[in-house]
PDB file of N, CA and C in Angstrom:
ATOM      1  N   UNK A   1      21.208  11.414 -88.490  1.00  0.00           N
ATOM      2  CA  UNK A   1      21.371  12.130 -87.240  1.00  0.00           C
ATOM      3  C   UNK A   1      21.209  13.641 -87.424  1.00  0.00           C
ATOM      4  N   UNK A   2      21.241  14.363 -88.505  1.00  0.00           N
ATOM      5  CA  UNK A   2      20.930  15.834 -88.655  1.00  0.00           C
ATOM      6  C   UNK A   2      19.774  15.598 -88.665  1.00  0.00           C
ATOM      7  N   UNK A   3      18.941  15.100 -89.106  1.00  0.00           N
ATOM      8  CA  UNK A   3      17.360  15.733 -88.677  1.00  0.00           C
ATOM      9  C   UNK A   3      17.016  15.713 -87.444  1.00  0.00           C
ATOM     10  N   UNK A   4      17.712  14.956 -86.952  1.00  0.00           N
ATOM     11  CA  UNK A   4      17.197  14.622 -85.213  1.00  0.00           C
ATOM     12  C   UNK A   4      17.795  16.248 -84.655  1.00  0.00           C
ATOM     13  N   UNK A   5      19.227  16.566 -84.806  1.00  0.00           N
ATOM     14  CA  UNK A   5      19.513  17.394 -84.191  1.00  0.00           C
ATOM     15  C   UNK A   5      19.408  18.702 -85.036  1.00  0.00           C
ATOM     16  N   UNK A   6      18.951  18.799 -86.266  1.00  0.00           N
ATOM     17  CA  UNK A   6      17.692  19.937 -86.522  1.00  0.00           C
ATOM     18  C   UNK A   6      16.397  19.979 -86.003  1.00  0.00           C
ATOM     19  N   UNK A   7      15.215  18.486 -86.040  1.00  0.00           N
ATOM     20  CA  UNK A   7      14.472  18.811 -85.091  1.00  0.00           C
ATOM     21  C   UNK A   7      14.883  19.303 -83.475  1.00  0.00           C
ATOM     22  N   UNK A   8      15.834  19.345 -83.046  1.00  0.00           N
ATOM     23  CA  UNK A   8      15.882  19.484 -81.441  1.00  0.00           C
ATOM     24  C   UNK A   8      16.098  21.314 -81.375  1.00  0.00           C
ATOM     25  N   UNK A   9      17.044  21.459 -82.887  1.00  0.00           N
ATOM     26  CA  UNK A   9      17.370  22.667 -82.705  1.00  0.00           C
ATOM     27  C   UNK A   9      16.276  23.423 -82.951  1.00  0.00           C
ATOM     28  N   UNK A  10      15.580  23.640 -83.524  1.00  0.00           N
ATOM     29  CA  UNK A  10      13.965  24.024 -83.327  1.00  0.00           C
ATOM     30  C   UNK A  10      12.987  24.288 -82.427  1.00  0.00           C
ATOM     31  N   UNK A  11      12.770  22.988 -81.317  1.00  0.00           N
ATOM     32  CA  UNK A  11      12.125  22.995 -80.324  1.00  0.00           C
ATOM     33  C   UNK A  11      11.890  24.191 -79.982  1.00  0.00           C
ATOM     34  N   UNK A  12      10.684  24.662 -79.522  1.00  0.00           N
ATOM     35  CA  UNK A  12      10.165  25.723 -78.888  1.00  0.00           C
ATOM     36  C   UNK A  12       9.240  25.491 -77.862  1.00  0.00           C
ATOM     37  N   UNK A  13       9.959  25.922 -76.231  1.00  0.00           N
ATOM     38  CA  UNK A  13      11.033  26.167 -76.337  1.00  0.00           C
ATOM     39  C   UNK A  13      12.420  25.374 -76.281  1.00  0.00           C
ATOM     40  N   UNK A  14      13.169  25.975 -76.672  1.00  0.00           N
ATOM     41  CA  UNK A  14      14.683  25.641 -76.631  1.00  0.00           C
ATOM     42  C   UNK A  14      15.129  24.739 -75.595  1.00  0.00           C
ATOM     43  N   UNK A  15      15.728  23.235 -75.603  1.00  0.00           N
ATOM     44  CA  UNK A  15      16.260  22.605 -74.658  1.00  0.00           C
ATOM     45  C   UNK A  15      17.700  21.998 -74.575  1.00  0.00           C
ATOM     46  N   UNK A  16      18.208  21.962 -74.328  1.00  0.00           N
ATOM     47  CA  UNK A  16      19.603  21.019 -74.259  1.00  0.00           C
ATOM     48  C   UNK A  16      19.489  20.144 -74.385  1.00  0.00           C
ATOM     49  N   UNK A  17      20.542  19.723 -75.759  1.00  0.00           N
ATOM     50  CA  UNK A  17      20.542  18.542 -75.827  1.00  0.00           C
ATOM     51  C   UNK A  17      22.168  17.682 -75.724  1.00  0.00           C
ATOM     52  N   UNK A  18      21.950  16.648 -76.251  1.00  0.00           N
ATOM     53  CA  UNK A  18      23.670  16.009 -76.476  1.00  0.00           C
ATOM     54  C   UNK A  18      23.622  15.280 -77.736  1.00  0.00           C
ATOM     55  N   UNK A  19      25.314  15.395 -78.223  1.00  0.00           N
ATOM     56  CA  UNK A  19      25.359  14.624 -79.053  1.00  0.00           C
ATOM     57  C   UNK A  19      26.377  13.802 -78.462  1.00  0.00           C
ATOM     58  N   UNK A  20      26.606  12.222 -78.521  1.00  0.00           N
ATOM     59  CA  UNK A  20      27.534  11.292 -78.372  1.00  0.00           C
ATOM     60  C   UNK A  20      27.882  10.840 -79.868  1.00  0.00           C
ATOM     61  N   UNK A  21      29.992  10.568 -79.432  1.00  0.00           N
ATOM     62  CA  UNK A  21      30.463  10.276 -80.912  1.00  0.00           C
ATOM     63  C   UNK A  21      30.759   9.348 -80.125  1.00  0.00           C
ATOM     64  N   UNK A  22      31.727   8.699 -81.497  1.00  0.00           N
ATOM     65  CA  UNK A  22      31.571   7.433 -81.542  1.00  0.00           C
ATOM     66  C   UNK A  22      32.840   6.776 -80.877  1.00  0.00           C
ATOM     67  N   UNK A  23      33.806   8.003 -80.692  1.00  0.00           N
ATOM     68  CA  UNK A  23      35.009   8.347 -79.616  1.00  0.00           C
ATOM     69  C   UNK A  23      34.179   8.102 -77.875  1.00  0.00           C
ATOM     70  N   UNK A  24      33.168   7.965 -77.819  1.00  0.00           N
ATOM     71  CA  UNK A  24      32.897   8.409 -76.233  1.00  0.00           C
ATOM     72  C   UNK A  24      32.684   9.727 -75.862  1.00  0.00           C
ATOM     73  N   UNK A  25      32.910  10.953 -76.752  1.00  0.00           N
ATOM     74  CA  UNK A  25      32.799  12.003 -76.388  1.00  0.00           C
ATOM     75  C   UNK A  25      31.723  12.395 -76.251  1.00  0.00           C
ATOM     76  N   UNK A  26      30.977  13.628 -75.692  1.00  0.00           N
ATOM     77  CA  UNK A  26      29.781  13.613 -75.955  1.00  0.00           C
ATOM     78  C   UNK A  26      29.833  15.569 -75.860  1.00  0.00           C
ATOM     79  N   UNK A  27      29.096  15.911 -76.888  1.00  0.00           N
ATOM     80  CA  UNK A  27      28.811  17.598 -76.877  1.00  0.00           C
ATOM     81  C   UNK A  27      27.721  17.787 -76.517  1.00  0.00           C
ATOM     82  N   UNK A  28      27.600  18.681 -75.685  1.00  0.00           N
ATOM     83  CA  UNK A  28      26.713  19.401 -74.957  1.00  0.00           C
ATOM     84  C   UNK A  28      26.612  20.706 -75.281  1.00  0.00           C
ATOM     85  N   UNK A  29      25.191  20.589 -76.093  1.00  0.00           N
ATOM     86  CA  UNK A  29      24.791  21.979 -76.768  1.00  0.00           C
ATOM     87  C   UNK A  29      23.396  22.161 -75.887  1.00  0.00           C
ATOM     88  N   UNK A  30      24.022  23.832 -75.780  1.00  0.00           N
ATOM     89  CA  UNK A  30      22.571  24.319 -74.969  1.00  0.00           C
ATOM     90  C   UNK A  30      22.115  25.600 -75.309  1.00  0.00           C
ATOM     91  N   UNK A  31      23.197  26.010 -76.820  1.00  0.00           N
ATOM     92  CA  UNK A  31      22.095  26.996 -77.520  1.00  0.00           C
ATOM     93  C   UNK A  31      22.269  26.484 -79.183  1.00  0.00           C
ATOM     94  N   UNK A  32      20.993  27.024 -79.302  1.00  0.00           N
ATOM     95  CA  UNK A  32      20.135  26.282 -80.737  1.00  0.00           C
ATOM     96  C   UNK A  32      21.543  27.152 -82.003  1.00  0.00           C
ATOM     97  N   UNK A  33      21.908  28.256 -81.707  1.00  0.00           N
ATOM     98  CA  UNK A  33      22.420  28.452 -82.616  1.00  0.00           C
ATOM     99  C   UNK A  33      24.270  28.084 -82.651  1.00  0.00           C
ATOM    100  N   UNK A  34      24.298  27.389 -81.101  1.00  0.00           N
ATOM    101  CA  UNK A  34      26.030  26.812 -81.459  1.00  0.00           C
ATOM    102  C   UNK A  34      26.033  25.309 -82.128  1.00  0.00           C
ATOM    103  N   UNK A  35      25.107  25.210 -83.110  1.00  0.00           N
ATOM    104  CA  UNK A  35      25.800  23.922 -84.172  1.00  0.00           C
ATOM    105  C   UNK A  35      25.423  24.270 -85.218  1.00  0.00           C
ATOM    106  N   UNK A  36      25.395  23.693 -86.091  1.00  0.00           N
ATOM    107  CA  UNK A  36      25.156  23.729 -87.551  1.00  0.00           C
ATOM    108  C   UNK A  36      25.414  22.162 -88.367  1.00  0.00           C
ATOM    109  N   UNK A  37      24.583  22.289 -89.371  1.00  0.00           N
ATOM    110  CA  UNK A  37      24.529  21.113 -89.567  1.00  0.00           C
ATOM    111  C   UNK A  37      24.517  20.992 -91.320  1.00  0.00           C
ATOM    112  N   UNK A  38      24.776  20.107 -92.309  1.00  0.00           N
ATOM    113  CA  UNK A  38      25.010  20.279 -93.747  1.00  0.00           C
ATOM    114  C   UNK A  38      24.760  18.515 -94.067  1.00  0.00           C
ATOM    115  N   UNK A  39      23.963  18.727 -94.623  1.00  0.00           N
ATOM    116  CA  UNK A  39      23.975  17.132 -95.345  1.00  0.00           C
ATOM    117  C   UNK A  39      25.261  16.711 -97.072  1.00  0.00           C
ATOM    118  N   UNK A  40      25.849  17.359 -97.180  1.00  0.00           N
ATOM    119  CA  UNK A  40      26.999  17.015 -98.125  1.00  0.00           C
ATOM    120  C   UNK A  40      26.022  17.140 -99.643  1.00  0.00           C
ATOM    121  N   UNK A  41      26.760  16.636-100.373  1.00  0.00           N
ATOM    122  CA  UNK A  41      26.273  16.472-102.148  1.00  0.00           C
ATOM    123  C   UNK A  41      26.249  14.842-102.224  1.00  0.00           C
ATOM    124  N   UNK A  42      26.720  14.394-101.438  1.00  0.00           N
ATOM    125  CA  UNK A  42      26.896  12.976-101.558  1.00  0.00           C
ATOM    126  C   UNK A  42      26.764  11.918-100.152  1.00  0.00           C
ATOM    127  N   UNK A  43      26.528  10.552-100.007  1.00  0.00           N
ATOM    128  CA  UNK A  43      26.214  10.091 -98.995  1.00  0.00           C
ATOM    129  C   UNK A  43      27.553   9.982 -98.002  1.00  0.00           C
ATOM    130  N   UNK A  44      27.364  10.206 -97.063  1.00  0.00           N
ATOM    131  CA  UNK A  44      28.833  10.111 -95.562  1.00  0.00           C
ATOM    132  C   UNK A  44      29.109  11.698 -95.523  1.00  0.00           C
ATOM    133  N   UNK A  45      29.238  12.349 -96.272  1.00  0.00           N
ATOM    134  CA  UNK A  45      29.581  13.898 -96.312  1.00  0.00           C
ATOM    135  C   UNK A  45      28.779  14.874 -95.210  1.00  0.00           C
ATOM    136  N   UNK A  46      27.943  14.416 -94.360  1.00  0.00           N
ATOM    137  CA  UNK A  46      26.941  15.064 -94.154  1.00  0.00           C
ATOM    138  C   UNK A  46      28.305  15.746 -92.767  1.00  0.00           C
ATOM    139  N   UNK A  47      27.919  16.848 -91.937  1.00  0.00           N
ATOM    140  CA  UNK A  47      28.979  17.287 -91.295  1.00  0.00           C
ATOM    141  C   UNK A  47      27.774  18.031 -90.209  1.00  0.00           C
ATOM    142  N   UNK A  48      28.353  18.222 -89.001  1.00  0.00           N
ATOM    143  CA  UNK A  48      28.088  18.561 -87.996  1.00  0.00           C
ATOM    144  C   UNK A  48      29.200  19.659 -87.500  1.00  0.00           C
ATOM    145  N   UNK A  49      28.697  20.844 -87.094  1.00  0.00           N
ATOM    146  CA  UNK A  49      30.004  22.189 -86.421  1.00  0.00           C
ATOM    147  C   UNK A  49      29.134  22.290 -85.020  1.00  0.00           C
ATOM    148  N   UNK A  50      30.022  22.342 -84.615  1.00  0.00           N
ATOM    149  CA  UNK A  50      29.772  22.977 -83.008  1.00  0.00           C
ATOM    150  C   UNK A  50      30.493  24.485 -82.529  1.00  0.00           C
ATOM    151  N   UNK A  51      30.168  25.263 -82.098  1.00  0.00           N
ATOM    152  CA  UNK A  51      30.924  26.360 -81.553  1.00  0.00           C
ATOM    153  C   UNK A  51      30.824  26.661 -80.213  1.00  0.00           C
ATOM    154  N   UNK A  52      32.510  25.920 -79.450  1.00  0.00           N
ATOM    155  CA  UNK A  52      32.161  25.763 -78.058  1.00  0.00           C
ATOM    156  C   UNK A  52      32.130  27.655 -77.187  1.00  0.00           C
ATOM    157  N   UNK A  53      32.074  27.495 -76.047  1.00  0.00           N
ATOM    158  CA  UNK A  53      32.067  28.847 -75.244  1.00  0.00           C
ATOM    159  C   UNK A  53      33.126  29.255 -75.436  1.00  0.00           C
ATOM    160  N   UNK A  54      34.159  28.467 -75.689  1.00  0.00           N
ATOM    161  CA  UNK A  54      35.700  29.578 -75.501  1.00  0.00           C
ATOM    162  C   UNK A  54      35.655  29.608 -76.625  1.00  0.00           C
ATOM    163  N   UNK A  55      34.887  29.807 -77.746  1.00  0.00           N
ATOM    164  CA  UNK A  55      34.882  30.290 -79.213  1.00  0.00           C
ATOM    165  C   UNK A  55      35.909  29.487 -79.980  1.00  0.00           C
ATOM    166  N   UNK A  56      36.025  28.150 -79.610  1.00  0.00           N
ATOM    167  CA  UNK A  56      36.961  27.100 -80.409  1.00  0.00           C
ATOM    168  C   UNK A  56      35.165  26.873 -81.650  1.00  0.00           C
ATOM    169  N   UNK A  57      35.393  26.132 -82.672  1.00  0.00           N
ATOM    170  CA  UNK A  57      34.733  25.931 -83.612  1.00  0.00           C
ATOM    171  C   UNK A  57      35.343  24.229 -83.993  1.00  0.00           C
ATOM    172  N   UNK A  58      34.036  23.170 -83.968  1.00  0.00           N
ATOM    173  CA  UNK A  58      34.912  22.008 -84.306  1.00  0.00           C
ATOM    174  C   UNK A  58      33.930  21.096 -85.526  1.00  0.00           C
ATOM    175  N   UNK A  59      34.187  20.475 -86.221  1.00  0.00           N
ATOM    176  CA  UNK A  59      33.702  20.202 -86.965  1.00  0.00           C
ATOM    177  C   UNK A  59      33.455  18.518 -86.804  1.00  0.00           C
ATOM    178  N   UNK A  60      32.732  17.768 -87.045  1.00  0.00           N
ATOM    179  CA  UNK A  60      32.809  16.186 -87.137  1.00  0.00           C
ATOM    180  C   UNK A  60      31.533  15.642 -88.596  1.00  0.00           C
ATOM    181  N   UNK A  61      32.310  14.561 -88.676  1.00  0.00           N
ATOM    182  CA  UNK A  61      31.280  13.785 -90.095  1.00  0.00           C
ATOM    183  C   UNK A  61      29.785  13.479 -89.095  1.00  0.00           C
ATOM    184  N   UNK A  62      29.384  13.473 -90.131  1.00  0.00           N
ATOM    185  CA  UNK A  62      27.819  12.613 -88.861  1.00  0.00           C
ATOM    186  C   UNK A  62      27.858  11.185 -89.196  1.00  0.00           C
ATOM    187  N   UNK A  63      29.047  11.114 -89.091  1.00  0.00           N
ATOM    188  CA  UNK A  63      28.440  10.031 -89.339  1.00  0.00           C
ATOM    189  C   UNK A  63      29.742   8.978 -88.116  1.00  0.00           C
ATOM    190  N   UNK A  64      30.069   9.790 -87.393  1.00  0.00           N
ATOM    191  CA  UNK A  64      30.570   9.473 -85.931  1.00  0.00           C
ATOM    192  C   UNK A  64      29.670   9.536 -85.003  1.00  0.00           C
ATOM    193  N   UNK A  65      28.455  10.181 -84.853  1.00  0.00           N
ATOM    194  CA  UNK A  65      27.626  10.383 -84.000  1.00  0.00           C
ATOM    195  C   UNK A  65      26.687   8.759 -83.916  1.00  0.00           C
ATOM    196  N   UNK A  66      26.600   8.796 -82.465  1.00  0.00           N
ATOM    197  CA  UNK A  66      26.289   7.541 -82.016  1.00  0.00           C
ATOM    198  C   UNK A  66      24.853   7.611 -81.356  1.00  0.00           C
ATOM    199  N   UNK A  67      24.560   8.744 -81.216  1.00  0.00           N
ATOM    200  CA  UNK A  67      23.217   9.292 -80.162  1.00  0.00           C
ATOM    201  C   UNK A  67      23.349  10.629 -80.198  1.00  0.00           C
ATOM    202  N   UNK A  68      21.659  11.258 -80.140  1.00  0.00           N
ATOM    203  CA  UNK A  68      21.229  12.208 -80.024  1.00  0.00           C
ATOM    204  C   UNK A  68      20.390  12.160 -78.784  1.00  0.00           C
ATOM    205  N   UNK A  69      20.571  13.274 -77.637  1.00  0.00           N
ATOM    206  CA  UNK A  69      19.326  12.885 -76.685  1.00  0.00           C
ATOM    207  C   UNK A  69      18.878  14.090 -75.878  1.00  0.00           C
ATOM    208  N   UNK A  70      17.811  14.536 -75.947  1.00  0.00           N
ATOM    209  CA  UNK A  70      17.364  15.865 -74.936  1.00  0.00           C
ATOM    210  C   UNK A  70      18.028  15.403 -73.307  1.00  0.00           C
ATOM    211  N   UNK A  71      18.637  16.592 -73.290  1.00  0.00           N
ATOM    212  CA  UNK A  71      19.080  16.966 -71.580  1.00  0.00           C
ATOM    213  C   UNK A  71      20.355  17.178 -71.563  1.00  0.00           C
ATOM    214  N   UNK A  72      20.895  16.872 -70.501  1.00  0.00           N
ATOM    215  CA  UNK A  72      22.542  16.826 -70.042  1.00  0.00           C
ATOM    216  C   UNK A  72      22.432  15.238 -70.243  1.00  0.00           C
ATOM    217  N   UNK A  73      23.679  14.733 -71.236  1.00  0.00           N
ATOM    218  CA  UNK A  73      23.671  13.696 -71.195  1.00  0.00           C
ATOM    219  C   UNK A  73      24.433  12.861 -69.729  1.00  0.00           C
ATOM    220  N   UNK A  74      24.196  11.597 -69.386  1.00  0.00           N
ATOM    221  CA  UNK A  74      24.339  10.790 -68.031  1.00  0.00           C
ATOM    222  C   UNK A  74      25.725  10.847 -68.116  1.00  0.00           C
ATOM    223  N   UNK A  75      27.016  10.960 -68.878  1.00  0.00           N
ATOM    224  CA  UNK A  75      28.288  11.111 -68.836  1.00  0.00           C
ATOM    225  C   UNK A  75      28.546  12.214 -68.287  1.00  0.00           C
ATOM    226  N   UNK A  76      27.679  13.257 -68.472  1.00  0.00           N
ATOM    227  CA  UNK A  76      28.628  14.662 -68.339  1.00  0.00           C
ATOM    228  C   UNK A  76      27.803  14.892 -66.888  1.00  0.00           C
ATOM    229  N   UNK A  77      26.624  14.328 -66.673  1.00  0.00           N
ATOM    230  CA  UNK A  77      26.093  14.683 -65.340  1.00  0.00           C
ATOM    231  C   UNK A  77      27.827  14.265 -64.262  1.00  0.00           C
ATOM    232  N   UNK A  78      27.604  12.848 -64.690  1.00  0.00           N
ATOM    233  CA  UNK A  78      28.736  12.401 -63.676  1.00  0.00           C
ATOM    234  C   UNK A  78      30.010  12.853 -63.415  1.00  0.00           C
ATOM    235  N   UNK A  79      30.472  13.464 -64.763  1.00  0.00           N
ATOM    236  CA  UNK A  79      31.486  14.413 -64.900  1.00  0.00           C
ATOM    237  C   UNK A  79      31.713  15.663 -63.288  1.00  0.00           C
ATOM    238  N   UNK A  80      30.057  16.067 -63.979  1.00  0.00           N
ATOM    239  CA  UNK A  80      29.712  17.285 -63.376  1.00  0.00           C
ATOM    240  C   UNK A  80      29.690  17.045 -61.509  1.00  0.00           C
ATOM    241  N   UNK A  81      29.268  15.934 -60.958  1.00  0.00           N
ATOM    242  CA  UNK A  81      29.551  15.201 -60.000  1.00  0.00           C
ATOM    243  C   UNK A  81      30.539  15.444 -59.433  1.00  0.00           C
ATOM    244  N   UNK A  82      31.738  14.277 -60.306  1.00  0.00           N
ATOM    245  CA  UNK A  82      32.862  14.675 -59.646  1.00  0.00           C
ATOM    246  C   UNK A  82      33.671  16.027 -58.946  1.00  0.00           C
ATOM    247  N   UNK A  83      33.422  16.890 -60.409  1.00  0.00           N
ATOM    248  CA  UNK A  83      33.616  18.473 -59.903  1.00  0.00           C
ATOM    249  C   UNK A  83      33.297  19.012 -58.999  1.00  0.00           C
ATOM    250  N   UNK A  84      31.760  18.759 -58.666  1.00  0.00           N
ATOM    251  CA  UNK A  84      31.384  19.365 -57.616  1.00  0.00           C
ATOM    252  C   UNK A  84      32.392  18.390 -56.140  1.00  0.00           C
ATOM    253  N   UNK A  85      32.409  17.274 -56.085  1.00  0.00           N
ATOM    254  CA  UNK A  85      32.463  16.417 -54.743  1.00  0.00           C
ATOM    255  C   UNK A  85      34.086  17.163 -54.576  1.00  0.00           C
ATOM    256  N   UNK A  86      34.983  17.569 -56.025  1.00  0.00           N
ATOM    257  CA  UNK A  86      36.600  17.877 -55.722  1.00  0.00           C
ATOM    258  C   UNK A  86      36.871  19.340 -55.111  1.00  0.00           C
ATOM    259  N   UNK A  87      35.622  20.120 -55.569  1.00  0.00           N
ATOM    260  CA  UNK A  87      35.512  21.296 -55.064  1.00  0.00           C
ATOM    261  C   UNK A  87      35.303  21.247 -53.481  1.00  0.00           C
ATOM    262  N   UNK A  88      33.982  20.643 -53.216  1.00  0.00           N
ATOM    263  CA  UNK A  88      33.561  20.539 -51.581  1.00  0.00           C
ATOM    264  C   UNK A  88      34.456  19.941 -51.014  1.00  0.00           C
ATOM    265  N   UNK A  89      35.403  19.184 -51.391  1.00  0.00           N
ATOM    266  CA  UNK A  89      36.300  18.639 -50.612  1.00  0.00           C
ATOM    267  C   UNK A  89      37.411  19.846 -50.585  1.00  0.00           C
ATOM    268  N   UNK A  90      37.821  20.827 -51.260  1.00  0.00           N
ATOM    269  CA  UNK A  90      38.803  21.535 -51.439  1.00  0.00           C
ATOM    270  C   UNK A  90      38.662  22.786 -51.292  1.00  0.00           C
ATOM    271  N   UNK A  91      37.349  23.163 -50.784  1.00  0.00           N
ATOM    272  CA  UNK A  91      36.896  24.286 -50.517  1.00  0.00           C
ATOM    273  C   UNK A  91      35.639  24.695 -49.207  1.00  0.00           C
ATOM    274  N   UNK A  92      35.234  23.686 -49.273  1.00  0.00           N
ATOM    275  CA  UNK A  92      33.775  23.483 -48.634  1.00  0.00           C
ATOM    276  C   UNK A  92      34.524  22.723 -47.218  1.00  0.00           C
ATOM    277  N   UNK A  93      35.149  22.760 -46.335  1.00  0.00           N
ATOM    278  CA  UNK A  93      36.115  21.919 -45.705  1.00  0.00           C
ATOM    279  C   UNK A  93      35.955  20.560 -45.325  1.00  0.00           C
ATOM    280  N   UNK A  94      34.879  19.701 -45.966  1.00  0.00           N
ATOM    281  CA  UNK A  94      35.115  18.493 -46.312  1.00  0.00           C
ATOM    282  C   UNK A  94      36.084  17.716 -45.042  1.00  0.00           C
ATOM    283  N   UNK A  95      36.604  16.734 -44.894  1.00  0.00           N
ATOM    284  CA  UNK A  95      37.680  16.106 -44.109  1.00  0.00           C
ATOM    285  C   UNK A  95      38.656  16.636 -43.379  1.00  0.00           C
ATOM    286  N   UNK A  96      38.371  17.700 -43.030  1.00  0.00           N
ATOM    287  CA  UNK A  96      38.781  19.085 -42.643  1.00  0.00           C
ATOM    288  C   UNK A  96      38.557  19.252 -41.146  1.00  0.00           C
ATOM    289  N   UNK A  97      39.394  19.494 -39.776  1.00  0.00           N
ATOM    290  CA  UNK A  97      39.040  19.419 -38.590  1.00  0.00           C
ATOM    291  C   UNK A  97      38.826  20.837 -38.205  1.00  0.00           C
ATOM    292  N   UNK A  98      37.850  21.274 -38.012  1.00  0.00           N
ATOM    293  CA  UNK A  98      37.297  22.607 -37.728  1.00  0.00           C
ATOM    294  C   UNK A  98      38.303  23.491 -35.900  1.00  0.00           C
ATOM    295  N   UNK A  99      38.885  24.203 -35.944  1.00  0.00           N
ATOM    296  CA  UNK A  99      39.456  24.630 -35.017  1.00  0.00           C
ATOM    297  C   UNK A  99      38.909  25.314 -33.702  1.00  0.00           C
TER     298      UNK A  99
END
């Protein structure tokens, strides 16, 4: 899985991609230089860093990673969904009787 997400980090130009672990989680990197990647001295060692926006730094084996895939991955779209539909309902006046 590091070559995949060294080839992606490369791409020119630059695209977003995702990584899914093996938790269900999934990281959403959308600049080439917030991961990093190390293949170990030995086999399973290989390690993956991420450095999110609020400048947390997290580390995982690669060998939790379940998928690599160009875009916003289909979890976090839906994520992103919800947010929007809780906002328009809570801001946008939604179910809301206009006066």
């Amino acid at each position: 899985m590091t070559d995949q997400i060294r080839l992606l980090q490369s791409r020119a130009p630059f695209e977003t991609f995702s990584i899914e672990l093996a938790n269900g989680r999934v990281l959403q990197i959308h600049d080439r230089h917030s991961v990093a990647t190390t293949d170990g001295t030995r086999p399973g060692e290989a390690v993956i860093g991420v450095l999110h926006t609020n400048g947390a730094f997290e580390v995982t084996n690669a060998s939790q990673v379940t998928s690599v895939s160009v875009g916003v991955h289909p979890k976090v779209k839906q994520q992103l969904a919800s947010r929007m539909e809780r906002i328009k309902k809570t801001f946008g006046g939604e179910g809301k009787e206009e006066s």
